[in-house]
Protein backbone atom coordinates (compact mmCIF):
# COMPACT_ATOMS: atom_id res chain seq x y z
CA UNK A 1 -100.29 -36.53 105.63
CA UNK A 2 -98.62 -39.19 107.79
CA UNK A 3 -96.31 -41.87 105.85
CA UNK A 4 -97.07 -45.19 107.42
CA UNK A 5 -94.85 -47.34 108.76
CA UNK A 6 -94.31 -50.38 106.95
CA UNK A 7 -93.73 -53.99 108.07
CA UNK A 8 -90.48 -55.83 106.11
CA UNK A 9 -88.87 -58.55 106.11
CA UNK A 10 -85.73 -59.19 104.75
CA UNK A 11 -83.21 -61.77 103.56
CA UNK A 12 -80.04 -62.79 105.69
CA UNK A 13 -77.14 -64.05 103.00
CA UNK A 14 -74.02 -66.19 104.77
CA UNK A 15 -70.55 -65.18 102.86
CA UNK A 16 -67.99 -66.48 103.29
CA UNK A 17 -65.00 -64.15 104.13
CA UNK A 18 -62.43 -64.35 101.30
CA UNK A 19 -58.52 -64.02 103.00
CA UNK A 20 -57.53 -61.22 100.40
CA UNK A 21 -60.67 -58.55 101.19
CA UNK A 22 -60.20 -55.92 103.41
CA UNK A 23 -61.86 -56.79 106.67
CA UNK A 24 -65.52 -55.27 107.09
CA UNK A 25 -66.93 -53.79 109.97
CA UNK A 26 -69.53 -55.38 111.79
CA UNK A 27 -72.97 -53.17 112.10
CA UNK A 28 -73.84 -54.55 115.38
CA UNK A 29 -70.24 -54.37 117.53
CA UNK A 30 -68.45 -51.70 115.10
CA UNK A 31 -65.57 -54.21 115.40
CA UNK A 32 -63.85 -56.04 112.29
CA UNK A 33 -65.20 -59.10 111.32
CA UNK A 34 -61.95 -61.78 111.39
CA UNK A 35 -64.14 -64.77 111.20
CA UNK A 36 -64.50 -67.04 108.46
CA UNK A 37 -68.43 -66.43 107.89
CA UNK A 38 -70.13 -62.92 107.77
CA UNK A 39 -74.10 -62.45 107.36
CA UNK A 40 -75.16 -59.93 105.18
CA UNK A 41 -78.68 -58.41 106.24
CA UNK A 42 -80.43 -54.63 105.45
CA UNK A 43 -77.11 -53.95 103.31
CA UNK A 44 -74.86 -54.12 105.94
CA UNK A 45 -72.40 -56.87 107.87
CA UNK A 46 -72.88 -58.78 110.69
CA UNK A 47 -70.74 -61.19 112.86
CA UNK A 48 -73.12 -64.27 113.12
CA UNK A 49 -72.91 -63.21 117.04
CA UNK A 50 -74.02 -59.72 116.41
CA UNK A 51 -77.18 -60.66 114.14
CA UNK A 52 -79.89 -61.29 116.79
CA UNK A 53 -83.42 -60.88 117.63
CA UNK A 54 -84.40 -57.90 119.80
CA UNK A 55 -86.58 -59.70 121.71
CA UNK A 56 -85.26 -62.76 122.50
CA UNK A 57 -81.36 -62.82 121.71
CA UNK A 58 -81.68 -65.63 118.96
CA UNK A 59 -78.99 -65.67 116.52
CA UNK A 60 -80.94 -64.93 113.18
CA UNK A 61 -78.44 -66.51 110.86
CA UNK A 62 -79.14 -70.02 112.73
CA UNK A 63 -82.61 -69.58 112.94
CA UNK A 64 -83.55 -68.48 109.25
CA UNK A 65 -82.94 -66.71 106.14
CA UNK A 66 -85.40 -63.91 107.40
CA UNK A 67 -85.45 -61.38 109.89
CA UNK A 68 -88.42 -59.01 110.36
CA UNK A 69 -87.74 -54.57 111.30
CA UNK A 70 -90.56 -52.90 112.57
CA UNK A 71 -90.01 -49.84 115.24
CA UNK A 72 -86.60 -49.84 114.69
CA UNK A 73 -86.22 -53.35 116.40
CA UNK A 74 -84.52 -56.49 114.31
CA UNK A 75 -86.48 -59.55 115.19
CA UNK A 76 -87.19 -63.02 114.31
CA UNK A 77 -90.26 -64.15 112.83
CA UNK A 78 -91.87 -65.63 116.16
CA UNK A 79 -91.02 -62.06 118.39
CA UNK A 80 -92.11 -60.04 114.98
CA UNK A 81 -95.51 -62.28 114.59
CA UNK A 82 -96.05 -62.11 118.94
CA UNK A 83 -95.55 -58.61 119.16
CA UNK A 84 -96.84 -57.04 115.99
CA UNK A 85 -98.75 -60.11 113.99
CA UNK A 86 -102.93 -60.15 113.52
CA UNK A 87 -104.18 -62.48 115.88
CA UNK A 88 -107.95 -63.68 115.54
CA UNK A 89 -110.61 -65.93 117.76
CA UNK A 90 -110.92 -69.83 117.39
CA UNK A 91 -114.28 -70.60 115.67
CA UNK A 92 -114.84 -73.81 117.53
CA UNK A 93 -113.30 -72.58 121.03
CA UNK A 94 -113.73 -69.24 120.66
CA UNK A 95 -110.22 -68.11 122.29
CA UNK A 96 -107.66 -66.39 120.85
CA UNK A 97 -105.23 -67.71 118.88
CA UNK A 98 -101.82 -66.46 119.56
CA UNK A 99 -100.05 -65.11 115.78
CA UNK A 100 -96.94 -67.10 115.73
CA UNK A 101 -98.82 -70.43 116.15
CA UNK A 102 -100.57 -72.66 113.30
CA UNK A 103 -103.90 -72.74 112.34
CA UNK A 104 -106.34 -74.74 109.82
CA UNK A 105 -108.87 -72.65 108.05
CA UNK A 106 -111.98 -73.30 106.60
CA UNK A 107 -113.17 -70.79 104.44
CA UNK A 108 -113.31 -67.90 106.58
CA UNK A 109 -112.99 -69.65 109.79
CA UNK A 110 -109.85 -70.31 111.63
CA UNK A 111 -109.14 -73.08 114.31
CA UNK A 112 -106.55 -73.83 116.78
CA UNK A 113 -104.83 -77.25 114.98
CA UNK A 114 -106.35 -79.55 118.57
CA UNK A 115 -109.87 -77.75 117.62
CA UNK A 116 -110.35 -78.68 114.15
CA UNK A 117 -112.12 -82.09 114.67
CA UNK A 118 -115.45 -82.86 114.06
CA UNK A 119 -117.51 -80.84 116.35
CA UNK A 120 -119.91 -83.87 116.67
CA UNK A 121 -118.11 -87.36 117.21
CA UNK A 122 -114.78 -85.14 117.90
CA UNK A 123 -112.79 -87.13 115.56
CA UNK A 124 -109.87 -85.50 114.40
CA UNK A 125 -108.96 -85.20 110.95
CA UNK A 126 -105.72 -86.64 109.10
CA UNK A 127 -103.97 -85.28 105.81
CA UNK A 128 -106.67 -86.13 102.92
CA UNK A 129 -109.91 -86.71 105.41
CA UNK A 130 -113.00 -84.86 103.77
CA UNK A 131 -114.37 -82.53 106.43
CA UNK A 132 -117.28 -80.57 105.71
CA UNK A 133 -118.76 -77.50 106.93
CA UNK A 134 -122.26 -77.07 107.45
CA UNK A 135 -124.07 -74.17 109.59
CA UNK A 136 -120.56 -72.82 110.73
CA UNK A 137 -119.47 -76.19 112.05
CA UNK A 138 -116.93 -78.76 111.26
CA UNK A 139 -118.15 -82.59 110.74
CA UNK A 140 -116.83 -85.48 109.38
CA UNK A 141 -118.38 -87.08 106.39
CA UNK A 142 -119.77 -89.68 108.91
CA UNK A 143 -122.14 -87.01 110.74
CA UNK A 144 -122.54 -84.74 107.72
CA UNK A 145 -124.37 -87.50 106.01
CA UNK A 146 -126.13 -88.51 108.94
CA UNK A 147 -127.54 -84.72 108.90
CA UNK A 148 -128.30 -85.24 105.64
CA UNK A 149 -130.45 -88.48 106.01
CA UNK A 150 -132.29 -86.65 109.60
CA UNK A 151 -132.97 -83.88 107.58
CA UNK A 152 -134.46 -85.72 104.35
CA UNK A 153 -131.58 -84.00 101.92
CA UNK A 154 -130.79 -87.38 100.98
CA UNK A 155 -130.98 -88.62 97.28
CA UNK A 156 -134.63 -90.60 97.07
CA UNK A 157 -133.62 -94.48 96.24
CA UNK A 158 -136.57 -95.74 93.73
């Protein structure tokens, strides 16, 4: 039986470093840590220098309160999501849609955020527009009830 690896993220505290503790050592250099902030991260301390992504040499304290370990790499949530994240296919363009970027859904559809407009007129949505979602595509309420009218759905006036 193999144990699977698991994906975690954890929490990056900033301490400050009191005058009257014994200096601690730094997990990334070895070297004491004389500044006036430490991070804390994976139960150990960092100088804020030493703390950085594996990939791209970010300093995690600056960028977040969350760094990501998988593979024995420490990385930032951008490197962790590129490298290691589940990426999936636009449902209007069809291409894929990298992990670390941002995405509307609709139900189980996902869309690049410059693809989810309606996939008639084109018109793209604000915060609070109804959309609606009719044979897998996106329209706006304009075209949806158009389709409606076409296709005789539409409540009988008397």
């Amino acid at each position: 039986q193999q144990m699977q690896e698991r994906d975690q993220s954890f929490g990056i505290q900033m301490l400050s470093v009191q005058p009257d503790t014994k200096p601690k050592g730094c997990a990334g250099c070895n070297r004491k840590i004389k500044d006036r902030y430490l991070l804390k991260a994976l139960d150990k301390y960092w100088h804020e220098d030493c703390l950085k992504c594996a990939c791209c040499d970010c300093r995690l304290g600056e960028v977040g309160s969350t760094l990501y370990t998988k593979a024995n790499l420490i990385l930032c949530r951008r490197d962790y999501l590129r490298l290691f994240g589940v990426t999936g296919n636009c449902a209007a363009c069809s291409k894929l849609i990298p992990a670390f970027e941002m995405v509307m859904r609709a139900k189980d559809n996902v869309y690049h955020l410059d693809c989810f407009a309606c996939q008639l007129c084109n018109q793209r949505f604000c915060v609070g527009d109804k959309f609606f979602l009719k044979n897998n595509m996106i329209l706006c309420q304009t075209d949806y009830e158009e389709g409606l009218m076409k296709e005789g759905f539409a409540p009988q006036v008397r």
